[in-house]
Protein backbone atom coordinates (compact mmCIF):
# COMPACT_ATOMS: atom_id res chain seq x y z
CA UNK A 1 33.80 -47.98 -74.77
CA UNK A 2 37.66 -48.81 -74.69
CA UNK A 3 37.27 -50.82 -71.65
CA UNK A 4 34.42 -53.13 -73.58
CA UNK A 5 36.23 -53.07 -76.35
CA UNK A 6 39.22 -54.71 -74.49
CA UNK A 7 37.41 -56.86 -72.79
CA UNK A 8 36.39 -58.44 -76.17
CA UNK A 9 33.17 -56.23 -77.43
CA UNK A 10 33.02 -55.52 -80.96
CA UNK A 11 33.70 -51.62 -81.99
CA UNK A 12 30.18 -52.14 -84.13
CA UNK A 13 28.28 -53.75 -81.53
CA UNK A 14 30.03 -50.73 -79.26
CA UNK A 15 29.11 -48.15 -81.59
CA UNK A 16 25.20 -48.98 -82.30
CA UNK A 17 24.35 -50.26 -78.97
CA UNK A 18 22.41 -46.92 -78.36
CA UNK A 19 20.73 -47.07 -81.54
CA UNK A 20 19.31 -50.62 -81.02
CA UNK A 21 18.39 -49.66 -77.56
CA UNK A 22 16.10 -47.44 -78.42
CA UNK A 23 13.65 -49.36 -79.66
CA UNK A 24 14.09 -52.00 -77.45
CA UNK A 25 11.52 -50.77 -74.93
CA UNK A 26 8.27 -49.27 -75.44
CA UNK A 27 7.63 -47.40 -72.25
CA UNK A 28 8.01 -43.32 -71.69
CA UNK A 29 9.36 -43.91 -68.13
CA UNK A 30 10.97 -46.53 -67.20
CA UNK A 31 10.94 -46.28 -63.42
CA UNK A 32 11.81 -42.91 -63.54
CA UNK A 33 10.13 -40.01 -61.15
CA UNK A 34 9.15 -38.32 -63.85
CA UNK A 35 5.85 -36.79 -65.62
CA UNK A 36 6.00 -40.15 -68.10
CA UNK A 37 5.26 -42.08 -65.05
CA UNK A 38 2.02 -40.52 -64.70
CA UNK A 39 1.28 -40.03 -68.09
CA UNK A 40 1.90 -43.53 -69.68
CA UNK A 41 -0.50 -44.97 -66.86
CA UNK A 42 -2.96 -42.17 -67.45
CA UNK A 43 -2.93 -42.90 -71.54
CA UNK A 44 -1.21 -46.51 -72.27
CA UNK A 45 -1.34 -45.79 -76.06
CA UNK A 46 0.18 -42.76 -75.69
CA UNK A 47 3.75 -43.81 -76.05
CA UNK A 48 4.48 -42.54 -79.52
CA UNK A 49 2.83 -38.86 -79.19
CA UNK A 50 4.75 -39.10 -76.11
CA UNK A 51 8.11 -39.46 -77.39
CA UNK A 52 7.60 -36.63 -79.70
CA UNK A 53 6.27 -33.80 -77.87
CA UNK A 54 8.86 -35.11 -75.07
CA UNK A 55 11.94 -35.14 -77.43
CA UNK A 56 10.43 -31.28 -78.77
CA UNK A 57 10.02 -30.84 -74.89
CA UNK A 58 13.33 -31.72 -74.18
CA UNK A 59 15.10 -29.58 -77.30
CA UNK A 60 13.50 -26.68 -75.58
CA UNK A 61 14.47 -27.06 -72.14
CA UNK A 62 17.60 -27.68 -73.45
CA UNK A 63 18.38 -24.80 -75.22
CA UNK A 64 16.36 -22.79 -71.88
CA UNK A 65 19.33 -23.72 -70.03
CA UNK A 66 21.95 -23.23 -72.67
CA UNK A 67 20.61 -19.33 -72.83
CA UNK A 68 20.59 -19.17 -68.96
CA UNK A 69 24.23 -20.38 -69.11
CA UNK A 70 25.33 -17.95 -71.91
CA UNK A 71 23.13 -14.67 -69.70
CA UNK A 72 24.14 -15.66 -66.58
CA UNK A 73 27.65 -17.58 -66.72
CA UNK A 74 29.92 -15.20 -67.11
CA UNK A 75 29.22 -13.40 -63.68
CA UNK A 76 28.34 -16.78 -62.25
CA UNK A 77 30.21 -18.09 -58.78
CA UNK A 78 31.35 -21.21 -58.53
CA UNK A 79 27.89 -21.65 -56.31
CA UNK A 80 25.90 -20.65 -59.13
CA UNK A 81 27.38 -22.74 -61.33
CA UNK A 82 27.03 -26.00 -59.29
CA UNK A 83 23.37 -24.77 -59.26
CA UNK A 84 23.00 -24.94 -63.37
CA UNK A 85 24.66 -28.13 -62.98
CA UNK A 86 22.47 -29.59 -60.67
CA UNK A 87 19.28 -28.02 -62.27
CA UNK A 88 20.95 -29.22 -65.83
CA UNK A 89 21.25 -32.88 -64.22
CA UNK A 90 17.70 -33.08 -62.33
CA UNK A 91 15.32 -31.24 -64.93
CA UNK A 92 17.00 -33.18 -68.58
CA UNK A 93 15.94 -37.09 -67.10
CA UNK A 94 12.44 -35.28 -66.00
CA UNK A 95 11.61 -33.91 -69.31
CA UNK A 96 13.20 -36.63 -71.49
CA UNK A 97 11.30 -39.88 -72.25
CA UNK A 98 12.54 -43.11 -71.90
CA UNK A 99 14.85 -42.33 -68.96
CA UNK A 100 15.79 -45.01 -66.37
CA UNK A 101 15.57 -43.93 -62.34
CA UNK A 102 18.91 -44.15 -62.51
CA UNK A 103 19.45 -41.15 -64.49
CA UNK A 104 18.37 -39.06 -61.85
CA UNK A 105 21.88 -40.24 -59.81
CA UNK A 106 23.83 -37.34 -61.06
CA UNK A 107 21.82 -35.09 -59.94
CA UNK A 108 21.69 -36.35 -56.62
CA UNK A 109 25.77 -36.37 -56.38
CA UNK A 110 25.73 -32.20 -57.48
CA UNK A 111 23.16 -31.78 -55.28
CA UNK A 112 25.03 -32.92 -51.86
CA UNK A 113 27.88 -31.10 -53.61
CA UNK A 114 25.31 -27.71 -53.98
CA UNK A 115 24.39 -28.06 -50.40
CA UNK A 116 28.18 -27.96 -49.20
CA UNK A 117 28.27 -25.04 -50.89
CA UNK A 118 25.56 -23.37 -50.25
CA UNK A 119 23.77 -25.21 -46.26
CA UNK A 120 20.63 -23.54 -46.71
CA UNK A 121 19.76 -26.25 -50.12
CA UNK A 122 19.79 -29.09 -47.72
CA UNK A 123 16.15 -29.60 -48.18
CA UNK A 124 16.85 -29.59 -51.72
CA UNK A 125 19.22 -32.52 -51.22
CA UNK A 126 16.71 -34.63 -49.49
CA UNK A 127 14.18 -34.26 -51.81
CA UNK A 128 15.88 -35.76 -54.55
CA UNK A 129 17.71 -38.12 -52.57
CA UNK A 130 14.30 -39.39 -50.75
CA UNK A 131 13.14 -39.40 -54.44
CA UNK A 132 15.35 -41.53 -56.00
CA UNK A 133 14.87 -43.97 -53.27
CA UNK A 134 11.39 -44.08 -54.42
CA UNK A 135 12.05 -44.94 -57.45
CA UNK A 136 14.87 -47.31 -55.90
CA UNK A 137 12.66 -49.27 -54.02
CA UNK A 138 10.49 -50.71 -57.41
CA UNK A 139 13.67 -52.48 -58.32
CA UNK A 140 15.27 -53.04 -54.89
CA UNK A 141 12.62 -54.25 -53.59
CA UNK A 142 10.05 -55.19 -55.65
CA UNK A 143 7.57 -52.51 -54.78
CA UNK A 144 4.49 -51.04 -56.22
CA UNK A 145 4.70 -48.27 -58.52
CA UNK A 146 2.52 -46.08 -55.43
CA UNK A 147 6.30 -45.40 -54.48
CA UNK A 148 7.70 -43.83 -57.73
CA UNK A 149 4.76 -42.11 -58.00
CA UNK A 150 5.36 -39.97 -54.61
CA UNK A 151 8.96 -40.14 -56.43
CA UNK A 152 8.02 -38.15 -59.24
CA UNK A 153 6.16 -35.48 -56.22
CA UNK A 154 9.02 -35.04 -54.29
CA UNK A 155 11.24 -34.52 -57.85
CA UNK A 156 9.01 -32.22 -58.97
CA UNK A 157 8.82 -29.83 -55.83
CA UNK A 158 13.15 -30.18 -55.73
CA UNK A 159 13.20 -28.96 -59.75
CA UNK A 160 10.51 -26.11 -58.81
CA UNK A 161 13.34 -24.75 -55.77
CA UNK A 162 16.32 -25.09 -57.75
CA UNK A 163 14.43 -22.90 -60.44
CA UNK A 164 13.23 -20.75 -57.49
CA UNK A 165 16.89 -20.48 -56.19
CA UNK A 166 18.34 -20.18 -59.97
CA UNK A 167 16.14 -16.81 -60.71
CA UNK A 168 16.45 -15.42 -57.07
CA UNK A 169 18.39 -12.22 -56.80
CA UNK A 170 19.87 -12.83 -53.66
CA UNK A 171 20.22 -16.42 -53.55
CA UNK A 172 18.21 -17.45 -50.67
CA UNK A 173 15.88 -20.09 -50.25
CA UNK A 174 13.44 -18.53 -48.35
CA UNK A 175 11.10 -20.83 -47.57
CA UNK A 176 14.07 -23.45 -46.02
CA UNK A 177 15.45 -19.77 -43.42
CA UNK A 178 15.15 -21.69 -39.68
């Protein structure tokens, strides 16, 4: 905030810009690849039932990943550790309402970062990456949702390997061995 701030932002303004935000849009996804996607087109009044069970959602994945920290992080690798980040970074955006395709960038940098550690998650990286460029391409190029929508596949499948790879014993993706 301190660059805003110098650049002549108010400190209030700074401070409660997240707060008025919020209600500021009225959509569960907005252009993310995420289950909201599917959901708000599915059921367009379903945006307030929506941001509940996806906040309670959230709170519980959340805390999922705290506990898999706390069991597994003290005999965690570096690898492993880059893994919980990148899980931590693709699954919170995918289970939280309201989230912007942009969210989803993080996880795309500790992925490439994952697959330099370990070269057998390259698939991994693509997915996501080829995923966000779905979503991308609704605001890049104005595009029709169709593309998000085969966002929020390939997302999905890239969360369900890095959970794969997370609870494997030996760390192998098995289904990417050439």
């Amino acid at each position: 905030m301190v660059p805003a701030a110098l650049a002549g932002r108010g400190w209030g303004d700074l401070v409660t810009i997240y707060l008025r935000q919020a209600s500021e849009f009225k959509e569960l996804s907005l252009n993310a690849p995420n289950p909201y996607l599917i959901i708000q087109r599915i059921l367009p009044g379903s945006f307030a039932i929506g941001m509940r069970v996806g906040l309670v959602l959230a709170v519980i994945v959340a805390l999922a990943l705290v506990a898999m920290f706390v069991r597994h992080g003290r005999e965690s690798s570096p690898e492993r550790l880059v893994l919980l980040a990148t899980l931590s970074l693709a699954v919170m955006p995918y289970v939280l309402p309201k989230m912007h395709d942009r969210y989803f960038f993080p996880a795309s940098a500790m992925a490439f970062l994952l697959a330099l550690a370990r070269p057998r998650t390259w698939p991994i990286v693509l997915l996501i990456q080829t995923a966000d460029l779905c979503a991308y391409t609704r605001f890049l190029l104005n595009s029709s949702l169709s593309w998000i929508h085969h966002g929020f596949v390939l997302m999905t499948f890239a969360i369900g390997l890095l959970i794969w790879l997370f609870f494997d014993k030996d760390g192998n993706v098995y289904f990417f061995r050439l």
